[in-house]
PDB file of N, CA and C in Angstrom:
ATOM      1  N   UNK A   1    -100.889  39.724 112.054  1.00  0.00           N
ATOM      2  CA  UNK A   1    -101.661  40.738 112.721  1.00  0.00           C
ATOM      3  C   UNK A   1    -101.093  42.128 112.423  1.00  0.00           C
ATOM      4  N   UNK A   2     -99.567  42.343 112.454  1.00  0.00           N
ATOM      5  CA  UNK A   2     -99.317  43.754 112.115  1.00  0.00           C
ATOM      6  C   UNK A   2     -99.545  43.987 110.965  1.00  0.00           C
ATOM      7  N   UNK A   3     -99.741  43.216 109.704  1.00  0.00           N
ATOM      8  CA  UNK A   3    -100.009  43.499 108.551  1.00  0.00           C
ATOM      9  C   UNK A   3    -100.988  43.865 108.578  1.00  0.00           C
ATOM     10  N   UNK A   4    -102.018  42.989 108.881  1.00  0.00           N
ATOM     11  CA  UNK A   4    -103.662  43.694 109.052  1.00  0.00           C
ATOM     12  C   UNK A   4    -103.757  45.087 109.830  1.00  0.00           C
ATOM     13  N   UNK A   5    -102.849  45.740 110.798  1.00  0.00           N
ATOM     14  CA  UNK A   5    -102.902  46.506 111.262  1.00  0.00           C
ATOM     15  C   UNK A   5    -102.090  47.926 110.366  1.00  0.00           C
ATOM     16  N   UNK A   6    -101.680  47.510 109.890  1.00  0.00           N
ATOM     17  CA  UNK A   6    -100.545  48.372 108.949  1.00  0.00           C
ATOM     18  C   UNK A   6    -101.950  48.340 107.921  1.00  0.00           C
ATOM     19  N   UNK A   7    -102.377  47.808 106.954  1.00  0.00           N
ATOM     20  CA  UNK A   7    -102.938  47.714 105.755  1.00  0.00           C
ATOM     21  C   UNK A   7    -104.454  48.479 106.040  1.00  0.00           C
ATOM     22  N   UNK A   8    -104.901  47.943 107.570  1.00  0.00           N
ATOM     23  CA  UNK A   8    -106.554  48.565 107.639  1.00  0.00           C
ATOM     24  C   UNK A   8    -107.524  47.637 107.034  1.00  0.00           C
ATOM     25  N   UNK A   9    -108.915  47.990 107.842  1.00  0.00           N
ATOM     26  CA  UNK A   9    -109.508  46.802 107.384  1.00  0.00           C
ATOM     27  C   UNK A   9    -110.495  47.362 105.921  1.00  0.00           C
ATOM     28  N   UNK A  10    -110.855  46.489 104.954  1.00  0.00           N
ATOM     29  CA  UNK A  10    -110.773  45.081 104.946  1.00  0.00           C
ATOM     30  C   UNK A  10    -109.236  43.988 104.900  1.00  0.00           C
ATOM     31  N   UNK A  11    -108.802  43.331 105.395  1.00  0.00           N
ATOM     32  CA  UNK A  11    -107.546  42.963 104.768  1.00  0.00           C
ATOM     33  C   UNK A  11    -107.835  40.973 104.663  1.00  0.00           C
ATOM     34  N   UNK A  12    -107.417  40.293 103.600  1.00  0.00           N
ATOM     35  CA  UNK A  12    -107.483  38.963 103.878  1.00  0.00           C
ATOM     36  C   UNK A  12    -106.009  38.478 103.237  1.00  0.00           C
ATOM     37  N   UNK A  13    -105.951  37.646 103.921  1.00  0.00           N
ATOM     38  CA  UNK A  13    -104.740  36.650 103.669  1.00  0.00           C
ATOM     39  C   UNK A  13    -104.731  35.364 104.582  1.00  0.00           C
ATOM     40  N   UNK A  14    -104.178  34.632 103.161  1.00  0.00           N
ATOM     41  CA  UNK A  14    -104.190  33.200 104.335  1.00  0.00           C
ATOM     42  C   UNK A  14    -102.548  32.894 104.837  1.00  0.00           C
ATOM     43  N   UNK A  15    -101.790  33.706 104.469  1.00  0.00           N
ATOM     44  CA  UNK A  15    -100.697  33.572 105.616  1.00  0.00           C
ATOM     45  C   UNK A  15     -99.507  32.483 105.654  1.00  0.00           C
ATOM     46  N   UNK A  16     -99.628  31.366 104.762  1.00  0.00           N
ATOM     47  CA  UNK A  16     -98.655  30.598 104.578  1.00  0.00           C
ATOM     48  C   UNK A  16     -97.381  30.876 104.356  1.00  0.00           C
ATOM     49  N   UNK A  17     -97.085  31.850 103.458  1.00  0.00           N
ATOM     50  CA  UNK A  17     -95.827  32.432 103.028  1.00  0.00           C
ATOM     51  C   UNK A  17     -94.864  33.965 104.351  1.00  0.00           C
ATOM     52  N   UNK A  18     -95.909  34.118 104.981  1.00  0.00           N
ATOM     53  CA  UNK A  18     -95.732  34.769 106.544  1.00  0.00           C
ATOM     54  C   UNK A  18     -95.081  33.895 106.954  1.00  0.00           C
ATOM     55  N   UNK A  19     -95.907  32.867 107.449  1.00  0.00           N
ATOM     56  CA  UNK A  19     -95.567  31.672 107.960  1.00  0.00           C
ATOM     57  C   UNK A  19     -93.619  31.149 107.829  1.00  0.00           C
ATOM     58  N   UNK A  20     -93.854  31.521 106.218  1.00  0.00           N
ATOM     59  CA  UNK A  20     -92.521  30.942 106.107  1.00  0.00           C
ATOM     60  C   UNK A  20     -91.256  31.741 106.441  1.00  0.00           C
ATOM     61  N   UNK A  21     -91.776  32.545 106.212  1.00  0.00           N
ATOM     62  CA  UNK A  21     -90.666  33.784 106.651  1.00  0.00           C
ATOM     63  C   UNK A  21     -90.539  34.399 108.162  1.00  0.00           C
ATOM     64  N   UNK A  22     -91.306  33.685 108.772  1.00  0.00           N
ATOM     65  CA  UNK A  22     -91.467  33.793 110.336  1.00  0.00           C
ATOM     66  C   UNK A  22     -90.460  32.612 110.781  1.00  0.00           C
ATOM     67  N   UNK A  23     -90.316  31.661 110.040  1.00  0.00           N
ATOM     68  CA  UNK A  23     -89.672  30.728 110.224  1.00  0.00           C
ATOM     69  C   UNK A  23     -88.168  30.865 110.161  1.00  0.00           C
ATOM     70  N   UNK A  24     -88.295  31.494 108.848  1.00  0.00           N
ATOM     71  CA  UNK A  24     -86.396  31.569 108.600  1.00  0.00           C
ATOM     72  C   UNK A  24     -86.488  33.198 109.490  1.00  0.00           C
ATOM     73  N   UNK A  25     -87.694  33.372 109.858  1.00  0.00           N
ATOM     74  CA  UNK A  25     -86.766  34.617 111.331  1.00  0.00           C
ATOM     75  C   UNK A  25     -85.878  33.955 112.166  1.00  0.00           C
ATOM     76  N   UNK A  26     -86.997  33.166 112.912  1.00  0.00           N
ATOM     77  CA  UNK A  26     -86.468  32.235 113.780  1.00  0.00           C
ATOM     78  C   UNK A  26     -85.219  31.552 113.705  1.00  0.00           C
ATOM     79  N   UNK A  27     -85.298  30.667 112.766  1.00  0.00           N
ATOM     80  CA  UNK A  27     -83.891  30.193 112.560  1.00  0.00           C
ATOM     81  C   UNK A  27     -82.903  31.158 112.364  1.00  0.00           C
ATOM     82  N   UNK A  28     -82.502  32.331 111.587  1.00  0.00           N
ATOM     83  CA  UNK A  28     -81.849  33.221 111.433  1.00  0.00           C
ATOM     84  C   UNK A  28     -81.271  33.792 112.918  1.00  0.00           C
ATOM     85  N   UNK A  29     -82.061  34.180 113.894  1.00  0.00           N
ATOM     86  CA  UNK A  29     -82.151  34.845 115.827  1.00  0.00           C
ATOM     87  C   UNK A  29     -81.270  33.114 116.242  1.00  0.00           C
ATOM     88  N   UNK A  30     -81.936  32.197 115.894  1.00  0.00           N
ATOM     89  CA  UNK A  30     -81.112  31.281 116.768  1.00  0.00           C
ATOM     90  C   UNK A  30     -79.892  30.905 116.130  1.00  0.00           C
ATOM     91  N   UNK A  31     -79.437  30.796 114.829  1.00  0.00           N
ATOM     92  CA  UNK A  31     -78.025  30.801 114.737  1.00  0.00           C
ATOM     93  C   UNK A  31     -77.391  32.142 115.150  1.00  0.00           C
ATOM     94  N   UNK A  32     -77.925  33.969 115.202  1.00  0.00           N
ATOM     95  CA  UNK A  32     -77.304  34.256 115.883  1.00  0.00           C
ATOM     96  C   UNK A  32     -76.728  34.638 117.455  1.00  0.00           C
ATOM     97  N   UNK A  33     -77.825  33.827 117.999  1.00  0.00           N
ATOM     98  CA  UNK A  33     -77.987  33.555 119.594  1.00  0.00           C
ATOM     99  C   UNK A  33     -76.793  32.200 119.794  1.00  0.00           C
ATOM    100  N   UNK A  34     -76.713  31.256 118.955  1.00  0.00           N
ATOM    101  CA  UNK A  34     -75.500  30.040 119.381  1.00  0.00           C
ATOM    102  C   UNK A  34     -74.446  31.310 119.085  1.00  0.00           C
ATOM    103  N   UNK A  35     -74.004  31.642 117.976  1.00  0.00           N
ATOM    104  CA  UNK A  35     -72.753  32.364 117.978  1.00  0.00           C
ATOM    105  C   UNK A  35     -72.309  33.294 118.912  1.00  0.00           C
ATOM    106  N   UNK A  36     -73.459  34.191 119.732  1.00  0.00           N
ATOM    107  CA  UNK A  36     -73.757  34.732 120.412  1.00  0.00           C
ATOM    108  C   UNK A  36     -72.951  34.677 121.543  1.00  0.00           C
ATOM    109  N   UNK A  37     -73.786  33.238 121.963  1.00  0.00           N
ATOM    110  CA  UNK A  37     -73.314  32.434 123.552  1.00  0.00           C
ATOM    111  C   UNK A  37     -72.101  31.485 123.549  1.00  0.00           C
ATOM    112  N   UNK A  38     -71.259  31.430 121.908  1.00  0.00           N
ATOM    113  CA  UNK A  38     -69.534  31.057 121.827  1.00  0.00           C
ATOM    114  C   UNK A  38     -69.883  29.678 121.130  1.00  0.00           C
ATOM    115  N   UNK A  39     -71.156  29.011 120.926  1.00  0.00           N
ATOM    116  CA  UNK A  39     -71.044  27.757 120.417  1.00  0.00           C
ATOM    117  C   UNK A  39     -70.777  27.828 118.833  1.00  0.00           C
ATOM    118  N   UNK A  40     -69.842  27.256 118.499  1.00  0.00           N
ATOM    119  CA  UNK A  40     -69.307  27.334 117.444  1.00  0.00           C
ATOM    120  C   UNK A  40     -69.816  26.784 116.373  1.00  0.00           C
ATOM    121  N   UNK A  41     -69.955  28.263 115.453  1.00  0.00           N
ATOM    122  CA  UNK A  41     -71.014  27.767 114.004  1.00  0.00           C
ATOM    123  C   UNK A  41     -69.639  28.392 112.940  1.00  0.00           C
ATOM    124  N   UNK A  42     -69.873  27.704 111.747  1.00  0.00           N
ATOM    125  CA  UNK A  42     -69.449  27.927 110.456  1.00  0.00           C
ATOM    126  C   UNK A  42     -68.982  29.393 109.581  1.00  0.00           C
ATOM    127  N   UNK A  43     -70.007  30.401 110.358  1.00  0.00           N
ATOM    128  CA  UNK A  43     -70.186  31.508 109.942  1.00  0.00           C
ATOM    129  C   UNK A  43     -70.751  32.579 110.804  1.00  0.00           C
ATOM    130  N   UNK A  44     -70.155  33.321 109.932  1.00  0.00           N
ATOM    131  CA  UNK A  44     -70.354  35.098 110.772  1.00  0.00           C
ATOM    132  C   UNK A  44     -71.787  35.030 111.687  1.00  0.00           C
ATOM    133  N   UNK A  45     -72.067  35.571 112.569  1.00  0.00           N
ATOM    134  CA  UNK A  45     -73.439  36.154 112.548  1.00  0.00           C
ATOM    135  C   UNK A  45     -74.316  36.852 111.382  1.00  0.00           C
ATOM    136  N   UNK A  46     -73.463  38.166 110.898  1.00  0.00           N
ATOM    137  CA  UNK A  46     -74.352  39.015 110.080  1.00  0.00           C
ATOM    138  C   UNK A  46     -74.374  37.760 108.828  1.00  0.00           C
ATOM    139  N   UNK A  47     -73.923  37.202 108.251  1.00  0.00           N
ATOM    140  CA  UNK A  47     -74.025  36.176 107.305  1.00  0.00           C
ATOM    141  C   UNK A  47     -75.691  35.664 107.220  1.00  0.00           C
ATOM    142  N   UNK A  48     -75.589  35.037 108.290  1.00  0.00           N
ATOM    143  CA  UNK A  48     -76.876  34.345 108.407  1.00  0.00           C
ATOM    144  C   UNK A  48     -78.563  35.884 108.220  1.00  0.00           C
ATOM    145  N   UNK A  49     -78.086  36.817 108.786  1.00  0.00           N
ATOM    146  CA  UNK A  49     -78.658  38.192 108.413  1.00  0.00           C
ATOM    147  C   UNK A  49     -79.091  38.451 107.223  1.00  0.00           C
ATOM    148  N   UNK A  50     -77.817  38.360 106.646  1.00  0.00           N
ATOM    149  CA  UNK A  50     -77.818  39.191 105.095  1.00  0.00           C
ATOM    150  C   UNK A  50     -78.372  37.676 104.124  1.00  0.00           C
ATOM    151  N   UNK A  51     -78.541  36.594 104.786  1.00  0.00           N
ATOM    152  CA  UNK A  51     -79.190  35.953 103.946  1.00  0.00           C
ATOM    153  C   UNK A  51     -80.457  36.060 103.855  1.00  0.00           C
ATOM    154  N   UNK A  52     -80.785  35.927 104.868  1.00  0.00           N
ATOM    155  CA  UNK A  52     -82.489  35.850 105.129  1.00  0.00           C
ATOM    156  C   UNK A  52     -83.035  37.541 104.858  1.00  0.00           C
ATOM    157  N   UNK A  53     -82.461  38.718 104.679  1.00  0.00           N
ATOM    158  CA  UNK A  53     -82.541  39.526 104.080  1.00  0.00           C
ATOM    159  C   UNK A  53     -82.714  39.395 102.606  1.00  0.00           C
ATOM    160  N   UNK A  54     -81.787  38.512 101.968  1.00  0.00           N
ATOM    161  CA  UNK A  54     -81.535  38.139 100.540  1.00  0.00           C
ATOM    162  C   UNK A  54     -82.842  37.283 100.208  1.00  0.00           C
ATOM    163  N   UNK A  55     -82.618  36.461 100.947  1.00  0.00           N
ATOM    164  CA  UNK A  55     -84.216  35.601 100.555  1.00  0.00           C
ATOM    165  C   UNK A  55     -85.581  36.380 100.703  1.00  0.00           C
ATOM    166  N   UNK A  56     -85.436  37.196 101.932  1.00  0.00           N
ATOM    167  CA  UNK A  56     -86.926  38.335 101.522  1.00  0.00           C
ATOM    168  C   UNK A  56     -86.967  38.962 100.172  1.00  0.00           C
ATOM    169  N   UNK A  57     -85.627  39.569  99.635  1.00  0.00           N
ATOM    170  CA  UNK A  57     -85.504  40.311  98.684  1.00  0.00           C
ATOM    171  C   UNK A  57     -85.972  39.661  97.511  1.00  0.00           C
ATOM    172  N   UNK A  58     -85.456  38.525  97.326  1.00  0.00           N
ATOM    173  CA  UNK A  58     -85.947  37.741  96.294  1.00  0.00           C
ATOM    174  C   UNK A  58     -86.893  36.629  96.261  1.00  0.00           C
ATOM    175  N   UNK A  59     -87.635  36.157  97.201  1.00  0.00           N
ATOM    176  CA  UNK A  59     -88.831  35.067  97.228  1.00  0.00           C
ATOM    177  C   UNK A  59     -89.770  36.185  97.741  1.00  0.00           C
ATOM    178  N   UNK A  60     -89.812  37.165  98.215  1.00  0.00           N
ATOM    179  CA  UNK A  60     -90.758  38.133  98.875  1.00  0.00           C
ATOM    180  C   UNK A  60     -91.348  39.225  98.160  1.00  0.00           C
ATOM    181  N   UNK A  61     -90.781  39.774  97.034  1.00  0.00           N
ATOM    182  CA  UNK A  61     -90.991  40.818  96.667  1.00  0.00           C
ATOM    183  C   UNK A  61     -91.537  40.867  94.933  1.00  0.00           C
ATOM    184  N   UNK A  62     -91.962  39.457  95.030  1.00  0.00           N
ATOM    185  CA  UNK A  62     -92.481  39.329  93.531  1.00  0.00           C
ATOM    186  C   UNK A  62     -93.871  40.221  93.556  1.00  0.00           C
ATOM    187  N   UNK A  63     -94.378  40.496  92.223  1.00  0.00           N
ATOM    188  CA  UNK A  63     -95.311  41.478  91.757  1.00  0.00           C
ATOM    189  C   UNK A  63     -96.626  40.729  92.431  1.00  0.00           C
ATOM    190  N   UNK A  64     -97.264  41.437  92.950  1.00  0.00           N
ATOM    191  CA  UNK A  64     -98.610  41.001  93.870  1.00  0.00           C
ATOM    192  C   UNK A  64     -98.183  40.057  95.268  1.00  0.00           C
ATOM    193  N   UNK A  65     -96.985  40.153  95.490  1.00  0.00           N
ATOM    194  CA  UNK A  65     -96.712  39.475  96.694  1.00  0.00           C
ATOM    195  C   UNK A  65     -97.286  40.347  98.303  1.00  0.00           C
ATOM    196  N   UNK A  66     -97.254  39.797  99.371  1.00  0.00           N
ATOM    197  CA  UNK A  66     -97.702  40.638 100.076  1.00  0.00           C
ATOM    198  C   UNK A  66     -96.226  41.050 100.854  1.00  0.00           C
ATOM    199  N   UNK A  67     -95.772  42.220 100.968  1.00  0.00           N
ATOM    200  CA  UNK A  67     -94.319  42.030 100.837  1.00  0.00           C
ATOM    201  C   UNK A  67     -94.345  42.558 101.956  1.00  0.00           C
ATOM    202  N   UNK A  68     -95.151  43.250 102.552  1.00  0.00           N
ATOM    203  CA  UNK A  68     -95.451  43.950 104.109  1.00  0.00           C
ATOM    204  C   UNK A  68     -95.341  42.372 105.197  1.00  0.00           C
ATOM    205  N   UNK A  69     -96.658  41.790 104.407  1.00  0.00           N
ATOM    206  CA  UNK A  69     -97.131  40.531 105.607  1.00  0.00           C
ATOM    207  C   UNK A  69     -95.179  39.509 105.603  1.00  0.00           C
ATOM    208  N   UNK A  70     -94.920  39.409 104.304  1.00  0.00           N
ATOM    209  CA  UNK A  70     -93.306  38.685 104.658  1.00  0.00           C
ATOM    210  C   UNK A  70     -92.520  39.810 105.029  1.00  0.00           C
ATOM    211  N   UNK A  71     -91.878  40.786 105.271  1.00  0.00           N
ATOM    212  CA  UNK A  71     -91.417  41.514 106.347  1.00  0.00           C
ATOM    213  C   UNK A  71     -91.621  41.162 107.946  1.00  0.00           C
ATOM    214  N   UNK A  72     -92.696  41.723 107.748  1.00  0.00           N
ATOM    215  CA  UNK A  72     -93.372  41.329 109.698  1.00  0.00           C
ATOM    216  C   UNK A  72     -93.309  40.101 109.859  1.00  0.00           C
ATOM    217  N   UNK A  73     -93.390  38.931 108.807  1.00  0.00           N
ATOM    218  CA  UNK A  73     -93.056  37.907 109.611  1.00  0.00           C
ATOM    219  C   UNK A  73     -91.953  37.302 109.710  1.00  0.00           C
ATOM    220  N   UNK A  74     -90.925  37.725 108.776  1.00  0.00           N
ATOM    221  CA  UNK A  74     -89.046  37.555 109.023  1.00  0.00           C
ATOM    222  C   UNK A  74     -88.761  38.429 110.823  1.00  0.00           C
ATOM    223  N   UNK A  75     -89.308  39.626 110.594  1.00  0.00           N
ATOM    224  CA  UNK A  75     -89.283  40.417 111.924  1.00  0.00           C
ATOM    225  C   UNK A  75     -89.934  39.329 113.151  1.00  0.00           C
ATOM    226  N   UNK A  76     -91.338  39.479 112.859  1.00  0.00           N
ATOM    227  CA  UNK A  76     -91.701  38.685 114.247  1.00  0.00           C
ATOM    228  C   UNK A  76     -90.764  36.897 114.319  1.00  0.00           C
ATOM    229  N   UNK A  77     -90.719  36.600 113.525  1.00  0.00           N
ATOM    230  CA  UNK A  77     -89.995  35.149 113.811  1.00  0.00           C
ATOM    231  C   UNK A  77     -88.559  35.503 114.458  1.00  0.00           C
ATOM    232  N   UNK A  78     -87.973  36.449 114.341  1.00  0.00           N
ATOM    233  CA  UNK A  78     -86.873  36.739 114.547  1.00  0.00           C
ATOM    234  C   UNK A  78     -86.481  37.321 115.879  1.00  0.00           C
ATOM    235  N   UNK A  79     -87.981  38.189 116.438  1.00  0.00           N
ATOM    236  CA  UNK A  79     -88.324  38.636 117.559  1.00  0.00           C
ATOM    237  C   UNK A  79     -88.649  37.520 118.953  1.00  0.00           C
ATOM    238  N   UNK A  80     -89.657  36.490 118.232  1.00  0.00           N
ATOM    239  CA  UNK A  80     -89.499  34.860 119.183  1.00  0.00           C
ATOM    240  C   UNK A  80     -88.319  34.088 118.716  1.00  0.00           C
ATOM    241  N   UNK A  81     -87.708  34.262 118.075  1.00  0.00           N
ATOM    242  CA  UNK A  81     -86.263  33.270 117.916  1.00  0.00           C
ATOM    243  C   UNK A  81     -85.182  33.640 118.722  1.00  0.00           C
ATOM    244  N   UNK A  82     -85.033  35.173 118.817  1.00  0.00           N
ATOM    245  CA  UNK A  82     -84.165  35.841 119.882  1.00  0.00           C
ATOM    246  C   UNK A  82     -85.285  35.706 121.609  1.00  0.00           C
ATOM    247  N   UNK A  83     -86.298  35.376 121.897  1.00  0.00           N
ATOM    248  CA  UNK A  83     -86.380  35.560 122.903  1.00  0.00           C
ATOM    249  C   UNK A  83     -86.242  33.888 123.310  1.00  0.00           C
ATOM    250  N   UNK A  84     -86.503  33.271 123.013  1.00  0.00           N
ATOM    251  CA  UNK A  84     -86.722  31.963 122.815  1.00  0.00           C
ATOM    252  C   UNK A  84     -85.364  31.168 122.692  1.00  0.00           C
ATOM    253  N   UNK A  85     -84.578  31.705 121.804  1.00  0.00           N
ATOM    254  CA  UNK A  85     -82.688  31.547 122.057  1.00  0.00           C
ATOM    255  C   UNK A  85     -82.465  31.713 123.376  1.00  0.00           C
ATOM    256  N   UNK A  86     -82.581  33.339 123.767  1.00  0.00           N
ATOM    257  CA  UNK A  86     -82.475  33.718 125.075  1.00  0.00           C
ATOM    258  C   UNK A  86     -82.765  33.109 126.486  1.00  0.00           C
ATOM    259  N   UNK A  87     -84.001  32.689 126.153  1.00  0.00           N
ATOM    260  CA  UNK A  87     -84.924  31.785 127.164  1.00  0.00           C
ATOM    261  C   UNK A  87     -84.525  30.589 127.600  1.00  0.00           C
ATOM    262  N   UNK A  88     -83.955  29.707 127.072  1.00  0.00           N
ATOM    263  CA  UNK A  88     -83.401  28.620 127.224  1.00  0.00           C
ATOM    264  C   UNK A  88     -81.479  28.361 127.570  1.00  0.00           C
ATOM    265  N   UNK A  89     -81.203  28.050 128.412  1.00  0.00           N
ATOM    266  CA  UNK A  89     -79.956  28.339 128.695  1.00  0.00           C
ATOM    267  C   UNK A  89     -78.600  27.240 127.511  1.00  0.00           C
ATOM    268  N   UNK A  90     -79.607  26.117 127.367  1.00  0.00           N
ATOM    269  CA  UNK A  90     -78.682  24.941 126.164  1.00  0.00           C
ATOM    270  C   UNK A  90     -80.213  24.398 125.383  1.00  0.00           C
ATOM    271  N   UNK A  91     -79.024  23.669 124.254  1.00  0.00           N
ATOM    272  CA  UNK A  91     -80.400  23.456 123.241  1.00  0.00           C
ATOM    273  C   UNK A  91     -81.170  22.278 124.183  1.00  0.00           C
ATOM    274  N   UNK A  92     -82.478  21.669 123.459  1.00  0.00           N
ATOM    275  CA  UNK A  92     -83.187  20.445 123.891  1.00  0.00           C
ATOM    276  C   UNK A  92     -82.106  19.507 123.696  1.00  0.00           C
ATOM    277  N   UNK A  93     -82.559  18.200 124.102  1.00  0.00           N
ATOM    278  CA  UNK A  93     -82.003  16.989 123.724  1.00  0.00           C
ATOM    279  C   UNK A  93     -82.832  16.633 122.269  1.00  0.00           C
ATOM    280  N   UNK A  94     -82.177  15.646 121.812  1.00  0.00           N
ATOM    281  CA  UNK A  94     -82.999  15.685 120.427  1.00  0.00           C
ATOM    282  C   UNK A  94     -84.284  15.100 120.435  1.00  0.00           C
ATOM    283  N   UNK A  95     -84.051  13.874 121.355  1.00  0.00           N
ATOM    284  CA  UNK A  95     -86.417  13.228 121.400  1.00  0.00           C
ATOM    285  C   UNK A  95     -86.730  14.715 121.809  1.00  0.00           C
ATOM    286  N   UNK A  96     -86.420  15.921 122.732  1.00  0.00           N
ATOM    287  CA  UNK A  96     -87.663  16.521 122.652  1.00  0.00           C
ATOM    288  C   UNK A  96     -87.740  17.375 121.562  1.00  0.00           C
ATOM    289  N   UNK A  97     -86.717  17.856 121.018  1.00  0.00           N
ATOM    290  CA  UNK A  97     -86.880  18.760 119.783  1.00  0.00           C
ATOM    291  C   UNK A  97     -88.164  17.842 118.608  1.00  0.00           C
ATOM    292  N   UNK A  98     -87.616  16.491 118.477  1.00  0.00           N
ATOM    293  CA  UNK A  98     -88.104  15.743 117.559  1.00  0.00           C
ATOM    294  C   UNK A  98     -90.175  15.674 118.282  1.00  0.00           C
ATOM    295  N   UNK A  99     -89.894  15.632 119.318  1.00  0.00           N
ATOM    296  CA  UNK A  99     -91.953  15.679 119.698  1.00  0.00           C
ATOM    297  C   UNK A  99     -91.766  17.270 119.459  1.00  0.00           C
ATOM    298  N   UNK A 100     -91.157  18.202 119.596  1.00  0.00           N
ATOM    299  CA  UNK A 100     -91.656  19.751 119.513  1.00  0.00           C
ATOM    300  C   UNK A 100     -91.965  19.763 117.633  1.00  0.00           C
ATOM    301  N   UNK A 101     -91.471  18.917 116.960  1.00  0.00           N
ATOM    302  CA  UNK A 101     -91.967  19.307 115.224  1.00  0.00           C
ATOM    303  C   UNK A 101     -92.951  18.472 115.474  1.00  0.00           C
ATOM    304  N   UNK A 102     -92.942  17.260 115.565  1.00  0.00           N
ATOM    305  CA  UNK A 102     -93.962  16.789 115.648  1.00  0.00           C
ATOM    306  C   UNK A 102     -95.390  17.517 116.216  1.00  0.00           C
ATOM    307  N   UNK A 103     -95.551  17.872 117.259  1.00  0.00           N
ATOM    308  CA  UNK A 103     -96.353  18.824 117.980  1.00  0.00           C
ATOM    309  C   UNK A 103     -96.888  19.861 116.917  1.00  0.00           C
ATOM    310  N   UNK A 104     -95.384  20.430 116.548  1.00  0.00           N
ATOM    311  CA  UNK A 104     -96.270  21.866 115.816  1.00  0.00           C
ATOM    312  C   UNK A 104     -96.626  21.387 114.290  1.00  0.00           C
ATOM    313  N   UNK A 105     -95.988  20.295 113.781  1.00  0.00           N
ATOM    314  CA  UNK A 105     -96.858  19.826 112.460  1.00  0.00           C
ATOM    315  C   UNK A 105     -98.514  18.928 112.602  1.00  0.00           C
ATOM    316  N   UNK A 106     -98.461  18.693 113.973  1.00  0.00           N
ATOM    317  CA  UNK A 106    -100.069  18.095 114.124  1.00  0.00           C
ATOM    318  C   UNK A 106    -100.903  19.524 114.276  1.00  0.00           C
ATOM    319  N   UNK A 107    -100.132  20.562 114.955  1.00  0.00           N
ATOM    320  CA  UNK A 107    -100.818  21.583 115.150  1.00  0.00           C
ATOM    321  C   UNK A 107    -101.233  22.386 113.822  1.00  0.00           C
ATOM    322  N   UNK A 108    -100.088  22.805 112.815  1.00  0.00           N
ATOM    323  CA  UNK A 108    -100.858  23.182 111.573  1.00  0.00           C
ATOM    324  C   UNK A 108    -101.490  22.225 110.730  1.00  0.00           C
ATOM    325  N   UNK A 109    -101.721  20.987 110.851  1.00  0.00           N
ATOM    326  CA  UNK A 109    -102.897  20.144 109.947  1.00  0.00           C
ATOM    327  C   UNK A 109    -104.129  20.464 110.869  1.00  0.00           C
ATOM    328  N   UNK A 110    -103.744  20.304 111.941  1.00  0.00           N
ATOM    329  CA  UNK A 110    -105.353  20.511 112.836  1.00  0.00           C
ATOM    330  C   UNK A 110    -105.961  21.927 112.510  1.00  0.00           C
ATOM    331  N   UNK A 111    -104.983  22.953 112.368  1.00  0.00           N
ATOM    332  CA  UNK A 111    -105.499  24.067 111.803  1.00  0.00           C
ATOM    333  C   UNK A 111    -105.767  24.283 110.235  1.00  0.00           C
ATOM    334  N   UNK A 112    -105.187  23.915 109.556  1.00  0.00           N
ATOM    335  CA  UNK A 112    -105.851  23.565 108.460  1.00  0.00           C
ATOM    336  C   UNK A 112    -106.957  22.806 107.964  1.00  0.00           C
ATOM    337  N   UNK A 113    -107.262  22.152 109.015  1.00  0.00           N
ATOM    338  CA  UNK A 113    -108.332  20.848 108.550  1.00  0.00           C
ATOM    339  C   UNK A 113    -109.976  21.803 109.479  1.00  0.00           C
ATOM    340  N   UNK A 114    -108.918  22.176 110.480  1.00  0.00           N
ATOM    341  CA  UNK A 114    -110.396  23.214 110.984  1.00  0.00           C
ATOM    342  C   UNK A 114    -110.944  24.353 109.802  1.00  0.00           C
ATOM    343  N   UNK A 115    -109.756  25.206 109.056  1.00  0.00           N
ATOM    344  CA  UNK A 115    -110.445  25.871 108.462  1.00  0.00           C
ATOM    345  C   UNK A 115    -111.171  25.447 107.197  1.00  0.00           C
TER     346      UNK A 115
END
């Protein structure tokens, strides 16, 4: 949505590669939300940063890429990964993590199969 809002209309995209980079937001906010709250990870905070920075730089910024829409969505994933870290005081147990992929992989085939 901020891309479309940044770009003006007409704008189309189908968003998969957002998608993905919304993802490694997320993951990126929640390894630095465990380090955060003392649970002990492998590596720095900014580490995990400067990667997923690195991976925009280089899976994001190829010639005709939409390099705005993967920005905003490293940002927004990163924006629900920190609130969502925040939100929860300890991780799930693992059956529910394991129905929460489950859940959201029935949810993007159902959305794919709708469009």
């Amino acid at each position: 949505m901020l891309t479309a809002v940044v770009h003006g209309a007409p704008y189309r995209s189908v968003g998969a590669s957002t998608l993905t980079f919304g993802a490694i937001g997320v993951l990126t906010a929640q390894a630095f939300v465990a380090r955060w709250r003392g649970r002990p990870t492998r590596r720095h905070p900014w580490v995990v940063i400067v990667a997923s920075l690195v991976l925009l730089l280089m899976l994001g910024t190829a010639p005709g890429a939409d390099v705005l829409g993967h920005l905003f969505g490293l940002l927004a994933g990163a924006v629900l990964g920190l609130v969502a870290g925040l939100a929860r005081p300890r991780p799930f147990a693992p059956a529910i993590e394991w129905a929460l992929v489950v859940a959201a992989a029935a949810l993007v085939v159902a959305c794919w199969w709708a469009a």
